[in-house]
Protein backbone atom coordinates (compact mmCIF):
# COMPACT_ATOMS: atom_id res chain seq x y z
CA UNK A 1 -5.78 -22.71 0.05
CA UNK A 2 -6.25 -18.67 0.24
CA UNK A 3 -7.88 -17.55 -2.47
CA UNK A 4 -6.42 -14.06 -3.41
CA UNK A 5 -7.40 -11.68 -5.79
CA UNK A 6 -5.43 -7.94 -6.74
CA UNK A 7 -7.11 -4.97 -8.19
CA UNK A 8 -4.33 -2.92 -10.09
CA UNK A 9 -2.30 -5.78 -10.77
CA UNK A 10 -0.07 -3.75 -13.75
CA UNK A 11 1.69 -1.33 -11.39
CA UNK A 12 5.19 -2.34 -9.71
CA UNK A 13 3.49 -3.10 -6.37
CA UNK A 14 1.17 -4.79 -8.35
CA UNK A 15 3.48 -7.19 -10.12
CA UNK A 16 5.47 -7.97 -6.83
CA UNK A 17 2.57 -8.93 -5.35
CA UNK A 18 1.90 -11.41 -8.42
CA UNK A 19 5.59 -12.48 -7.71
CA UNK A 20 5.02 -13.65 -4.26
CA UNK A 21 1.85 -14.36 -4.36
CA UNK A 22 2.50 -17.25 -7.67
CA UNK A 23 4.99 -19.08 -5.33
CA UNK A 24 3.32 -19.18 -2.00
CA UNK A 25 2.33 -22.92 -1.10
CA UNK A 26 -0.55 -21.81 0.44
CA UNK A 27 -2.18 -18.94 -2.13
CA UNK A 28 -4.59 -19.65 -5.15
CA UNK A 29 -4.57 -16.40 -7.25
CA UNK A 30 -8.28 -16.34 -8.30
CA UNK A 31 -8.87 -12.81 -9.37
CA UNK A 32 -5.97 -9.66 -11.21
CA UNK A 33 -7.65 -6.50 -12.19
CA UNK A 34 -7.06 -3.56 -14.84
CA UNK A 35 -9.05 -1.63 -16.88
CA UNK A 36 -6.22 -1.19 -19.31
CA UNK A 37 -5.09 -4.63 -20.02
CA UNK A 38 -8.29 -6.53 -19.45
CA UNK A 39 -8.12 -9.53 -21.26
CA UNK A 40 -4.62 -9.71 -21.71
CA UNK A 41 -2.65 -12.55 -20.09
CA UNK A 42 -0.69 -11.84 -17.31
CA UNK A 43 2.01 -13.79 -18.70
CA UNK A 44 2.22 -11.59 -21.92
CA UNK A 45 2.28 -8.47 -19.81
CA UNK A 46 5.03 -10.01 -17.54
CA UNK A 47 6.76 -12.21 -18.96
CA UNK A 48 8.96 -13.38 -15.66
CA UNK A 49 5.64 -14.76 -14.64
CA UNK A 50 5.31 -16.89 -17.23
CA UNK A 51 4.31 -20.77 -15.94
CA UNK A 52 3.82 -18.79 -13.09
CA UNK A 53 0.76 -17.22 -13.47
CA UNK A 54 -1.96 -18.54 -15.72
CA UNK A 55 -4.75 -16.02 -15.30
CA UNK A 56 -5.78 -13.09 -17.29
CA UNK A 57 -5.89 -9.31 -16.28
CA UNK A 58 -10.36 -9.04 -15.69
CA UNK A 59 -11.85 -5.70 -15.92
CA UNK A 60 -12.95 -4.77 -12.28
CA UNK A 61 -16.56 -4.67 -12.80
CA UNK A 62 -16.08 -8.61 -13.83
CA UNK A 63 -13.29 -9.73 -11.70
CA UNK A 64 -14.47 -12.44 -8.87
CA UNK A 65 -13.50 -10.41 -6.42
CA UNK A 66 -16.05 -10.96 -3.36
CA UNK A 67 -14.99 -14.92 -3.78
CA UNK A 68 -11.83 -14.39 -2.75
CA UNK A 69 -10.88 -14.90 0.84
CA UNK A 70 -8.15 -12.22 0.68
CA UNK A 71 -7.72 -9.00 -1.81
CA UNK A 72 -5.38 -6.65 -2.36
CA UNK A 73 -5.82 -3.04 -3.25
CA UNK A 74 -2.59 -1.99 -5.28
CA UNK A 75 -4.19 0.61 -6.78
CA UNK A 76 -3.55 5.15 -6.74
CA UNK A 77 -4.80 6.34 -3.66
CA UNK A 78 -8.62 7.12 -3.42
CA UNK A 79 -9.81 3.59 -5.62
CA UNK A 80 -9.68 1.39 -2.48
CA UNK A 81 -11.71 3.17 0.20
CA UNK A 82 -14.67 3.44 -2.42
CA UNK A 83 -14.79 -0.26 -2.91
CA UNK A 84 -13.83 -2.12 0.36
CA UNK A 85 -17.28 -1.95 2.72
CA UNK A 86 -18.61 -4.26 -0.34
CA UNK A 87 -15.84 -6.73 -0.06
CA UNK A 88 -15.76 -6.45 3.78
CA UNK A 89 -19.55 -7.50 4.28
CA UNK A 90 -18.83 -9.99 1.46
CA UNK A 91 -16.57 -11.69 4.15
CA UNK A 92 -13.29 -10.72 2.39
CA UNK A 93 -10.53 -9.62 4.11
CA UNK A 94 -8.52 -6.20 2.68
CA UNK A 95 -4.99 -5.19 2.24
CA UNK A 96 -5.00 -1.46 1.27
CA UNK A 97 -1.52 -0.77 -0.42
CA UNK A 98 -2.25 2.77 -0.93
CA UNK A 99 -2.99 5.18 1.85
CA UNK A 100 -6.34 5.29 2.28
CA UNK A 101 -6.58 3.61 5.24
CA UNK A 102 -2.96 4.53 7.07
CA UNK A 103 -3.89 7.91 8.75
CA UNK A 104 -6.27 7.55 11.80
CA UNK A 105 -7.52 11.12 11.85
CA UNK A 106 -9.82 11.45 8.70
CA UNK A 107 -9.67 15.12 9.09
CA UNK A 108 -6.17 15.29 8.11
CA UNK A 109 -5.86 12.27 5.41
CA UNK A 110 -8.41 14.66 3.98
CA UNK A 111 -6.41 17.75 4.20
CA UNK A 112 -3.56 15.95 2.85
CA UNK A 113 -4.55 13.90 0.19
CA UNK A 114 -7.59 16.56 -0.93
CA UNK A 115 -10.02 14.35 -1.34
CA UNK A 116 -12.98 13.35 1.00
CA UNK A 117 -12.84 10.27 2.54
CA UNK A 118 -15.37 7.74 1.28
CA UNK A 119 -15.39 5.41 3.93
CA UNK A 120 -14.54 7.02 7.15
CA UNK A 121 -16.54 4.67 9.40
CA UNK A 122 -13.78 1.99 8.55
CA UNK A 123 -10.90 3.92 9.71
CA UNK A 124 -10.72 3.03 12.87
CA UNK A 125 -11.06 -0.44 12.19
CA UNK A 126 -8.01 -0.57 10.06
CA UNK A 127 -4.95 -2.06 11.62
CA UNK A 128 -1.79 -0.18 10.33
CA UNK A 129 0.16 -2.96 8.56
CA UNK A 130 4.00 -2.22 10.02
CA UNK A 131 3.81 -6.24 11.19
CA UNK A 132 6.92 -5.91 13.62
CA UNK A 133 4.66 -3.44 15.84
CA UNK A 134 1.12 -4.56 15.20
CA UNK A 135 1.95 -8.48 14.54
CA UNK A 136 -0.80 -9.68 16.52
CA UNK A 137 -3.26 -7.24 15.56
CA UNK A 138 -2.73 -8.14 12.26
CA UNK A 139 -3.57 -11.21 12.21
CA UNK A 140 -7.15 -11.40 13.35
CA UNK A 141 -7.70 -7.83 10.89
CA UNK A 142 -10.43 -7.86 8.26
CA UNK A 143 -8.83 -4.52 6.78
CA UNK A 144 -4.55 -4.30 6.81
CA UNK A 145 -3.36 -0.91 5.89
CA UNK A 146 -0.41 -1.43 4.32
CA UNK A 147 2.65 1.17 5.40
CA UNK A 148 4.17 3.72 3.26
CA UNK A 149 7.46 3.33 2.03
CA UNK A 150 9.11 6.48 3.81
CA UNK A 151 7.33 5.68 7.00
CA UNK A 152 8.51 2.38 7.13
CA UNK A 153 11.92 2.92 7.30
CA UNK A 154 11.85 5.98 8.95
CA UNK A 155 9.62 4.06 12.13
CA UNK A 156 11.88 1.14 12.02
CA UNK A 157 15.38 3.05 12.45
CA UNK A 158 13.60 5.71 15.07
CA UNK A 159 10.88 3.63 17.12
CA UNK A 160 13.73 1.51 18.95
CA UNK A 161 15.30 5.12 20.01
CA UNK A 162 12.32 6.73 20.82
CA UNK A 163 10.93 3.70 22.84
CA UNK A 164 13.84 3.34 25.05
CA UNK A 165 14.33 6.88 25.42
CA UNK A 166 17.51 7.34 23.51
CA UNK A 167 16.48 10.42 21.74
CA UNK A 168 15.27 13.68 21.71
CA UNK A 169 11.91 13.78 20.64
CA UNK A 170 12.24 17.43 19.65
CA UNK A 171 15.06 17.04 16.89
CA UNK A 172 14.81 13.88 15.09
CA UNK A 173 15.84 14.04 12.11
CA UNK A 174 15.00 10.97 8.93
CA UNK A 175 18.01 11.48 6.11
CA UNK A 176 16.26 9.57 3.07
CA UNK A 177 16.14 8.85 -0.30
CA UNK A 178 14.14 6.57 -2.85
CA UNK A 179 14.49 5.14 -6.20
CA UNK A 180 12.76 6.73 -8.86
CA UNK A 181 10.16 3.47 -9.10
CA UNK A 182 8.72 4.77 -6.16
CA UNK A 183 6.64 7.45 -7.55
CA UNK A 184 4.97 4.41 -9.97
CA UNK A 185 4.52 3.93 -13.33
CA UNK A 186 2.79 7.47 -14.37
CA UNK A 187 4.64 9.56 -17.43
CA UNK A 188 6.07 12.37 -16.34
CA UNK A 189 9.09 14.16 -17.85
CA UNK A 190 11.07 14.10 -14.46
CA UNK A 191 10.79 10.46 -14.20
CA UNK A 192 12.33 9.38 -17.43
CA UNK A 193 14.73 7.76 -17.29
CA UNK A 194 17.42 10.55 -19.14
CA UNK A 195 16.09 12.83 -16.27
CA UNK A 196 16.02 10.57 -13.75
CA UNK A 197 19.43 8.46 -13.91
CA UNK A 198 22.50 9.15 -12.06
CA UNK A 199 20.74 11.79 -10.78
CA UNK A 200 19.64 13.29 -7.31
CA UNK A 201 16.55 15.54 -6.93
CA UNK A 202 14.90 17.08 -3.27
CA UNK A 203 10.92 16.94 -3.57
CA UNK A 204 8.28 17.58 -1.67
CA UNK A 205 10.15 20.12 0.64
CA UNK A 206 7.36 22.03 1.47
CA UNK A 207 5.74 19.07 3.04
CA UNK A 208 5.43 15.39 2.14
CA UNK A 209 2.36 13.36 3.03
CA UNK A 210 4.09 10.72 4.21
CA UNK A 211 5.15 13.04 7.38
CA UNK A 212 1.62 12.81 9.10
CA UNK A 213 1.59 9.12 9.39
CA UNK A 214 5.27 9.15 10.39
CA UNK A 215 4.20 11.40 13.15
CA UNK A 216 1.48 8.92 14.13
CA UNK A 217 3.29 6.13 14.38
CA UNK A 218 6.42 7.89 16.56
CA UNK A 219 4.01 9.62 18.52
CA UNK A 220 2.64 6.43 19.71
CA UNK A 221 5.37 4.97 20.52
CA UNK A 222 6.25 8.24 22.45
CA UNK A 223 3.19 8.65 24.05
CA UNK A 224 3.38 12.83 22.78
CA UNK A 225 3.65 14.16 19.74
């Protein structure tokens, strides 16, 4: 059996993990974090999961974490790249969920996300998680950078088109939208749920840092920007 653990477990990422995680055949669920709700059963929080999932939420500081064989960071950007060399060299292997791992030039994750990078020497060992490109590399990684939600579907309508040549790489153009869970479970007044429904909202116009590691990944496939 994997042993598995998640730190952030209350967020929507973090519960879909717990959702697929609770009914592989071949996954133990050793170790859920959050400061919030430590000590609270998962169950209680979720109650979908109930029978499911027999573990309680652990404060981070307490959580098994470096016994697990696999964890997963489902956590705000920034949380992840301060704790994974310790889980690393405990012989862990890492899925990032945020983006702390996704861009390959630390210079500009930095200049996008405005925040140094703690742990720039494991950059370049990170394998970008978008599994129908990097399937093989993925599955001997120690650290799995999970892809962004824009830049997955963006990559996976465009790469076929830019690999075979189809398009022109100057003008491509990526027509999307998201649901309103996608920006996670923070308050803000443009989120509820009276703002948000049946309604349609541009953001981020100015520049979206989700472009960069679009760029990246098209690039490579392009061999060019």
């Amino acid at each position: 059996m994997i042993k598995a653990g998640i730190v952030g477990g209350t967020g929507y990422t973090g519960v879909e993990l717990l959702r697929l995680l609770a009914q592989h055949p071949q996954v133990e669920l050793c170790a859920i974090t959050s400061r919030q709700e430590a000590g609270t059963a998962v169950s209680a929080l979720y109650p979908s999961l109930r029978g499911r999932v027999s573990l309680a939420f652990a404060h981070p500081d307490q959580a098994p974490l470096a016994r697990c064989d696999v964890v997963f960071f489902a956590t705000p950007n920034g949380v992840a790249m301060g704790e994974a060399r310790a889980l690393l060299d405990a012989g862990a292997r890492i899925v990032d969920i945020s983006a702390d791992f996704r861009l390959r030039d630390v210079a500009e994750w930095e200049s996008w996300y405005q925040v140094k990078h703690a742990a720039p020497e494991l950059v370049a060992e990170a394998v970008y998680g978008l599994c129908e490109v990097n399937r093989e590399k993925i599955r001997g990684a120690r650290l799995v950078a999970n892809p962004g939600c824009y830049p997955t579907a963006v990559q996976l309508g465009l790469l076929p088109l830019v690999e075979s040549g189809a398009v022109d790489l100057e003008h491509l153009i990526a027509d999307a939208k998201s649901g309103v869970s996608g920006a996670g479970r923070k308050l803000e007044q443009n989120l509820m749920y009276a703002e948000a429904a049946d309604n349609f909202a541009a953001y981020g116009v100015g520049g979206h840092r989700h472009w960069p590691e679009i760029r990246q990944g098209l690039a490579q496939a392009a061999g060019r920007e």
